[in-house]
C-alpha atoms as a PDB file:
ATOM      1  CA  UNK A   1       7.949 -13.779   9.151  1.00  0.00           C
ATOM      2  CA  UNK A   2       8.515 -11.577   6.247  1.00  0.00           C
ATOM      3  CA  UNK A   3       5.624 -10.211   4.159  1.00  0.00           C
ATOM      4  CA  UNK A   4       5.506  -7.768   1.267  1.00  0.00           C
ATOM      5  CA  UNK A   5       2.815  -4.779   1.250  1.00  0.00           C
ATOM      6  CA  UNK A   6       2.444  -3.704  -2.541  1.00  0.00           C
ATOM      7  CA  UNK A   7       0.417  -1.314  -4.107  1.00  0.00           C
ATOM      8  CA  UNK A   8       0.565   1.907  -6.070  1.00  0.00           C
ATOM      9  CA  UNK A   9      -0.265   4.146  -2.875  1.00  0.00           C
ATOM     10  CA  UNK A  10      -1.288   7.143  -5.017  1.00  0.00           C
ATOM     11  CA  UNK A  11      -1.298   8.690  -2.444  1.00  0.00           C
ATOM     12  CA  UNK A  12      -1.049   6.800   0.757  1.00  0.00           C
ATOM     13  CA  UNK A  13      -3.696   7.082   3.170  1.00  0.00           C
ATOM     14  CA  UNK A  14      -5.227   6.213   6.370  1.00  0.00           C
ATOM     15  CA  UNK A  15      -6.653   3.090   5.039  1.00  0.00           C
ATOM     16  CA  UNK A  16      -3.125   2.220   3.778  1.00  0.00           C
ATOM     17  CA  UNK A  17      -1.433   2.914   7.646  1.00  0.00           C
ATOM     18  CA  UNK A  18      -4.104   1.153   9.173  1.00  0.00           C
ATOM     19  CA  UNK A  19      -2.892  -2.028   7.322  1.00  0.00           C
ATOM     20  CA  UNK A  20       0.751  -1.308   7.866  1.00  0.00           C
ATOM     21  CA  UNK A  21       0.416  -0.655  11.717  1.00  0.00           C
ATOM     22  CA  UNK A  22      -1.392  -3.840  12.436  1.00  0.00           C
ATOM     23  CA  UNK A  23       0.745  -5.474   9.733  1.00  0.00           C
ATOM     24  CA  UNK A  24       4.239  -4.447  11.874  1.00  0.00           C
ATOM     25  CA  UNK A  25       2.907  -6.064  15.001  1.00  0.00           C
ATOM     26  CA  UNK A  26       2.046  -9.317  13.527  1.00  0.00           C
ATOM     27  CA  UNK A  27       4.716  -9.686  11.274  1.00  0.00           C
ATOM     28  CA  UNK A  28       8.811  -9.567  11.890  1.00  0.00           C
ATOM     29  CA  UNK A  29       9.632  -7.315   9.031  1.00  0.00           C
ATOM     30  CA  UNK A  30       6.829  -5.547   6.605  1.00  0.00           C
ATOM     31  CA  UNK A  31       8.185  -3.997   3.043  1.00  0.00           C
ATOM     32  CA  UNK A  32       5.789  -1.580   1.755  1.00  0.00           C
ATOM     33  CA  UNK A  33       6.425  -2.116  -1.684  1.00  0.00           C
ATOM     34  CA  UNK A  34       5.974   1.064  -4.533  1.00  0.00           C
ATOM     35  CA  UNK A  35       4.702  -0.285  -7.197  1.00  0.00           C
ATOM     36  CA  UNK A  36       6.196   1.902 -10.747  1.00  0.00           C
ATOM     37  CA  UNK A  37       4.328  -0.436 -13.117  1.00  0.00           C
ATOM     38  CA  UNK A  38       1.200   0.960 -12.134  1.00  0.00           C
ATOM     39  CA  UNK A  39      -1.893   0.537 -14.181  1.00  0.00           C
ATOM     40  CA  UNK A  40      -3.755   3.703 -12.504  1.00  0.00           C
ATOM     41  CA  UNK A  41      -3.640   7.289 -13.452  1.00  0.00           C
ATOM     42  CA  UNK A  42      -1.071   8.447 -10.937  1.00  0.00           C
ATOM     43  CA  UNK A  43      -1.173  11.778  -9.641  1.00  0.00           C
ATOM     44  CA  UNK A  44       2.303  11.213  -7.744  1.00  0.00           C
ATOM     45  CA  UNK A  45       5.643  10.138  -9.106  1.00  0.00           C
ATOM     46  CA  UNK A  46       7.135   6.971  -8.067  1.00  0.00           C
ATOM     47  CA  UNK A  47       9.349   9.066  -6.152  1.00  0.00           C
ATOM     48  CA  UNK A  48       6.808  10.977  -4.142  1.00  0.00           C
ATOM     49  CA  UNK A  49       4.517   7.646  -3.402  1.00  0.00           C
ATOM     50  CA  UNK A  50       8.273   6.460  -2.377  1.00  0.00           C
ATOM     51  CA  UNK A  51       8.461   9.109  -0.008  1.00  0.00           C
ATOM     52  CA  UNK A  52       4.689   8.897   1.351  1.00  0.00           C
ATOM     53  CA  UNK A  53       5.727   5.263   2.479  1.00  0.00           C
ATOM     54  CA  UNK A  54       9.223   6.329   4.183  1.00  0.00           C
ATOM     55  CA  UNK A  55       7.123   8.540   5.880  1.00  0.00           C
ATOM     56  CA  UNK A  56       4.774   6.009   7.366  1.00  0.00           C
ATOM     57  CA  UNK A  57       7.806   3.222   7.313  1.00  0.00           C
ATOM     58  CA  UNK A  58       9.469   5.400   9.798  1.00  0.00           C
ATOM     59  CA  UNK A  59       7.240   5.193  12.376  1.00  0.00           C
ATOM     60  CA  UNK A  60       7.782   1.147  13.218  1.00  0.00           C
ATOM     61  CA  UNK A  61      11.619  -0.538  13.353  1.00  0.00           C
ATOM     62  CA  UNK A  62      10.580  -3.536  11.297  1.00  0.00           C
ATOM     63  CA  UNK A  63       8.873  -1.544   8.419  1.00  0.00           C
ATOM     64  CA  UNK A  64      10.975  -0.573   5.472  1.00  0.00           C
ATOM     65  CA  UNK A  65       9.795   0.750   2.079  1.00  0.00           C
ATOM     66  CA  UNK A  66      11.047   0.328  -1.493  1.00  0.00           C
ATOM     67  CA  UNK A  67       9.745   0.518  -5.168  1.00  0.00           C
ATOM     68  CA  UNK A  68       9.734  -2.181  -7.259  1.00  0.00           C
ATOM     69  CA  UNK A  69       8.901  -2.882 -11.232  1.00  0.00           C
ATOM     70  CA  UNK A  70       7.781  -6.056 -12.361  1.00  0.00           C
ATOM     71  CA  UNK A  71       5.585  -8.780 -10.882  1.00  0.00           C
ATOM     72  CA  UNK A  72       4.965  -9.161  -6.914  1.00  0.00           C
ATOM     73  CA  UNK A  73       6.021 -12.557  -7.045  1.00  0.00           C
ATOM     74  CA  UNK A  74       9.287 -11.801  -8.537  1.00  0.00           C
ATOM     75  CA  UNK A  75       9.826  -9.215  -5.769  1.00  0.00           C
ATOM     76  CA  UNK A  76       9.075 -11.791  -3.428  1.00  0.00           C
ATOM     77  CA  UNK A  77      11.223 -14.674  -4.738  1.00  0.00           C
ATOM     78  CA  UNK A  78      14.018 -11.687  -4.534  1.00  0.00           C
ATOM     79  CA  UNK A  79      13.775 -10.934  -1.120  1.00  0.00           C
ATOM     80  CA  UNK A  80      13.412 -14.034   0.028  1.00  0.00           C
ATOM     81  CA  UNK A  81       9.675 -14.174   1.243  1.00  0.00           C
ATOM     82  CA  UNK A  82       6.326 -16.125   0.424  1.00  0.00           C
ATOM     83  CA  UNK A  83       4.061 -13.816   1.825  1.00  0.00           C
ATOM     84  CA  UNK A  84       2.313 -11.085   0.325  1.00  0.00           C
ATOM     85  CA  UNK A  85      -0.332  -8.521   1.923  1.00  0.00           C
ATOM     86  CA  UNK A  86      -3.277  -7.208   0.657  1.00  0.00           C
ATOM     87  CA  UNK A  87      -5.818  -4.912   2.532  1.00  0.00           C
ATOM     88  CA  UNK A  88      -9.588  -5.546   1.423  1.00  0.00           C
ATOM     89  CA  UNK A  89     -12.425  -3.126   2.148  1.00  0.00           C
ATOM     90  CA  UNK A  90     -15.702  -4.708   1.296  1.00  0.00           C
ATOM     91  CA  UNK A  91     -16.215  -7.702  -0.769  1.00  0.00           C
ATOM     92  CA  UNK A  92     -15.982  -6.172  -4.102  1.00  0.00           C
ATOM     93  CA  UNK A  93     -12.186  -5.408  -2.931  1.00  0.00           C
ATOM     94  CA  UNK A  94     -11.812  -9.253  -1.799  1.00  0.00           C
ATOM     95  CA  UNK A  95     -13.002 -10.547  -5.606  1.00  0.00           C
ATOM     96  CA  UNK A  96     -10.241  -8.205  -7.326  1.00  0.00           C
ATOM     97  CA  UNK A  97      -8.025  -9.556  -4.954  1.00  0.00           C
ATOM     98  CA  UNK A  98      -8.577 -13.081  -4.795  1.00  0.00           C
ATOM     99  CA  UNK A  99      -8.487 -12.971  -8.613  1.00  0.00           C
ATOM    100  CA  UNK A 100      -4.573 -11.583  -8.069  1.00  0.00           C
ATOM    101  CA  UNK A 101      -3.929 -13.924  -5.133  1.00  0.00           C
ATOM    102  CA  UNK A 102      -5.024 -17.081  -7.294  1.00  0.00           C
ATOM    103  CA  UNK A 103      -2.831 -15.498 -10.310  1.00  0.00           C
ATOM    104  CA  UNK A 104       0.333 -14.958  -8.198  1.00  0.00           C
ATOM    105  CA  UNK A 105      -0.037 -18.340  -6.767  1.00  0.00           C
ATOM    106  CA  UNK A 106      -0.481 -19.621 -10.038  1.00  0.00           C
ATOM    107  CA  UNK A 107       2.941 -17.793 -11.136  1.00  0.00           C
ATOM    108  CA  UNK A 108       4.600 -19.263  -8.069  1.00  0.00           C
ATOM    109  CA  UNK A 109       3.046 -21.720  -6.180  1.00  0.00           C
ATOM    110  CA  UNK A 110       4.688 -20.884  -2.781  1.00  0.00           C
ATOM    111  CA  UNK A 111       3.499 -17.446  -2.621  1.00  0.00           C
ATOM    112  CA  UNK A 112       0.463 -16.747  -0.044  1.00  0.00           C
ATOM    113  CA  UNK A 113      -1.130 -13.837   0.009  1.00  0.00           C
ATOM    114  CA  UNK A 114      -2.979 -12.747   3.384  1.00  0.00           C
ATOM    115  CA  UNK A 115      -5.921 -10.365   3.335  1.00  0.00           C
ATOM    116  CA  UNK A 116      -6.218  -8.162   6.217  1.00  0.00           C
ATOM    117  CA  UNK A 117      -9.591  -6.305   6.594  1.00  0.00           C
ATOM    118  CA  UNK A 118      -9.722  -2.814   6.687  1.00  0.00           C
ATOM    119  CA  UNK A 119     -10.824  -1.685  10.718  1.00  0.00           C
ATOM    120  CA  UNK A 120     -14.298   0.140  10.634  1.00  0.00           C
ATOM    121  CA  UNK A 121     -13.087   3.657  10.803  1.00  0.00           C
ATOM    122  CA  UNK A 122     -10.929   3.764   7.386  1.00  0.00           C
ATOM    123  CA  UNK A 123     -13.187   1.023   5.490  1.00  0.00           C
ATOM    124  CA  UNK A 124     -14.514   3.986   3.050  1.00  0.00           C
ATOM    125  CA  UNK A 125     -11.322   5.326   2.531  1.00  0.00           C
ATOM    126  CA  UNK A 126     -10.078   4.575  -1.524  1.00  0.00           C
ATOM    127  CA  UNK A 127      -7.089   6.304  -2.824  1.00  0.00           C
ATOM    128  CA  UNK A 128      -9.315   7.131  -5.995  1.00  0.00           C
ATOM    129  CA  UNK A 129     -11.527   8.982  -3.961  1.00  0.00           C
ATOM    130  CA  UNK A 130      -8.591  10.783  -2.197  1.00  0.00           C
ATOM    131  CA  UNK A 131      -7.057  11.423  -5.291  1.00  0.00           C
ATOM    132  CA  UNK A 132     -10.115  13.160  -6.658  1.00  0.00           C
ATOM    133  CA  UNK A 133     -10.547  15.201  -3.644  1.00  0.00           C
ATOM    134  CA  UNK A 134      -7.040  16.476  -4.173  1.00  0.00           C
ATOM    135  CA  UNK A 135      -7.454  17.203  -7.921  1.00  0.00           C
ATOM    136  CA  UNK A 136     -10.349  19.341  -6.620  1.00  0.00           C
ATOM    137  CA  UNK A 137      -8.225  21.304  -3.430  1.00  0.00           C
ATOM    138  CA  UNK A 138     -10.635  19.675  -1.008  1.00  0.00           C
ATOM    139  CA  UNK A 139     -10.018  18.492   2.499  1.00  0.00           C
ATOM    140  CA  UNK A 140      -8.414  15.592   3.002  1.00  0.00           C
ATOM    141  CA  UNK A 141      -7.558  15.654   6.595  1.00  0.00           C
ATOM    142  CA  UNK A 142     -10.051  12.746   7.500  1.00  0.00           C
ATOM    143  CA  UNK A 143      -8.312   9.955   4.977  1.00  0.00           C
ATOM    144  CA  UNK A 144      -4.590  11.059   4.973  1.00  0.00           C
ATOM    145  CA  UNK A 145      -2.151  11.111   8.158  1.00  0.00           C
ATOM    146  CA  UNK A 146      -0.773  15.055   8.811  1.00  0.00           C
ATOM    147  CA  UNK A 147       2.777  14.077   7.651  1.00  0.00           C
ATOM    148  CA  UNK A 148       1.348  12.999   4.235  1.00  0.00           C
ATOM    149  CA  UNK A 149      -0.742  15.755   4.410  1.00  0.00           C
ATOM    150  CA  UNK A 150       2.075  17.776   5.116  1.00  0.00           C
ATOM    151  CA  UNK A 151       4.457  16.346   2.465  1.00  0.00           C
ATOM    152  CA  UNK A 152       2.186  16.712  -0.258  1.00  0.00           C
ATOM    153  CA  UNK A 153       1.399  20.315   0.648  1.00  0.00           C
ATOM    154  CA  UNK A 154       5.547  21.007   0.440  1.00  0.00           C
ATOM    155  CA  UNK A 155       5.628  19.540  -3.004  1.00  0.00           C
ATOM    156  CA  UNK A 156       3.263  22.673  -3.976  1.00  0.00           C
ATOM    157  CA  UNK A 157       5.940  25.094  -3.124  1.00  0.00           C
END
């Protein structure tokens, strides 16, 4: 099976891999999917949240990553899958979700979307947060892998 991770992973963290690790041993193939239409105030270009997710998509043979524009669905109707994933923290997360889950499905009825809950140790982890911490120079090292860590520190130079 076949299932699309999207989001605007600005910037990818721990959270994020946690959901993409146990996502590429339960599914066949896992896109981690860029999103460029993204509604946030983005700190990283398309092209460096790109290159946060090769980073991670490297690490598994079945993960790839891509960015997309447009709606999920019609990402998923073009690469030939139902199935989109969404990580959810805490039930406020699950709401915001469900409401897109119930939209996309009334876009396309054969999308599914499949929630995977966020394990213990990364369930306070939010890229706003992260992205705040950044803004300020602060430590990041306990929500962000060392190779993202590392990438974003290169961009600096």
């Amino acid at each position: 099976m076949f299932v699309i991770y999207p989001g605007s992973f600005d910037p990818l963290t721990l959270g994020h891999e946690d959901i993409i690790k146990r996502a590429a041993s339960s599914f066949d193939k896992v896109m981690i999917a860029v999103s460029e239409d993204n509604a946030k105030t983005s700190i990283f270009s398309v092209k460096e949240r790109l290159k946060m997710a090769e980073i991670v998509a490297k690490k598994y043979t079945n993960v790839t990553a891509s960015s997309f524009k447009g709606l999920t669905v019609d990402l998923a109707k073009a690469n030939a899958t139902n199935f989109i994933l969404r990580g959810v923290r805490d039930s406020s997360d699950f709401d915001n979700e469900a409401q897109n889950a119930l939209m996309n499905k009334t876009l396309d009825n054969s999308i599914e979307t499949i929630f995977l809950i966020s394990s213990k140790n990364v369930r306070e982890i939010s890229s706003t947060n992260v992205r705040q911490i950044l803004s300020l120079a602060g430590d990041v090292s306990n929500f962000m892998s060392n190779e993202i860590i590392s990438y974003i520190n290169s961009l600096k130079t």
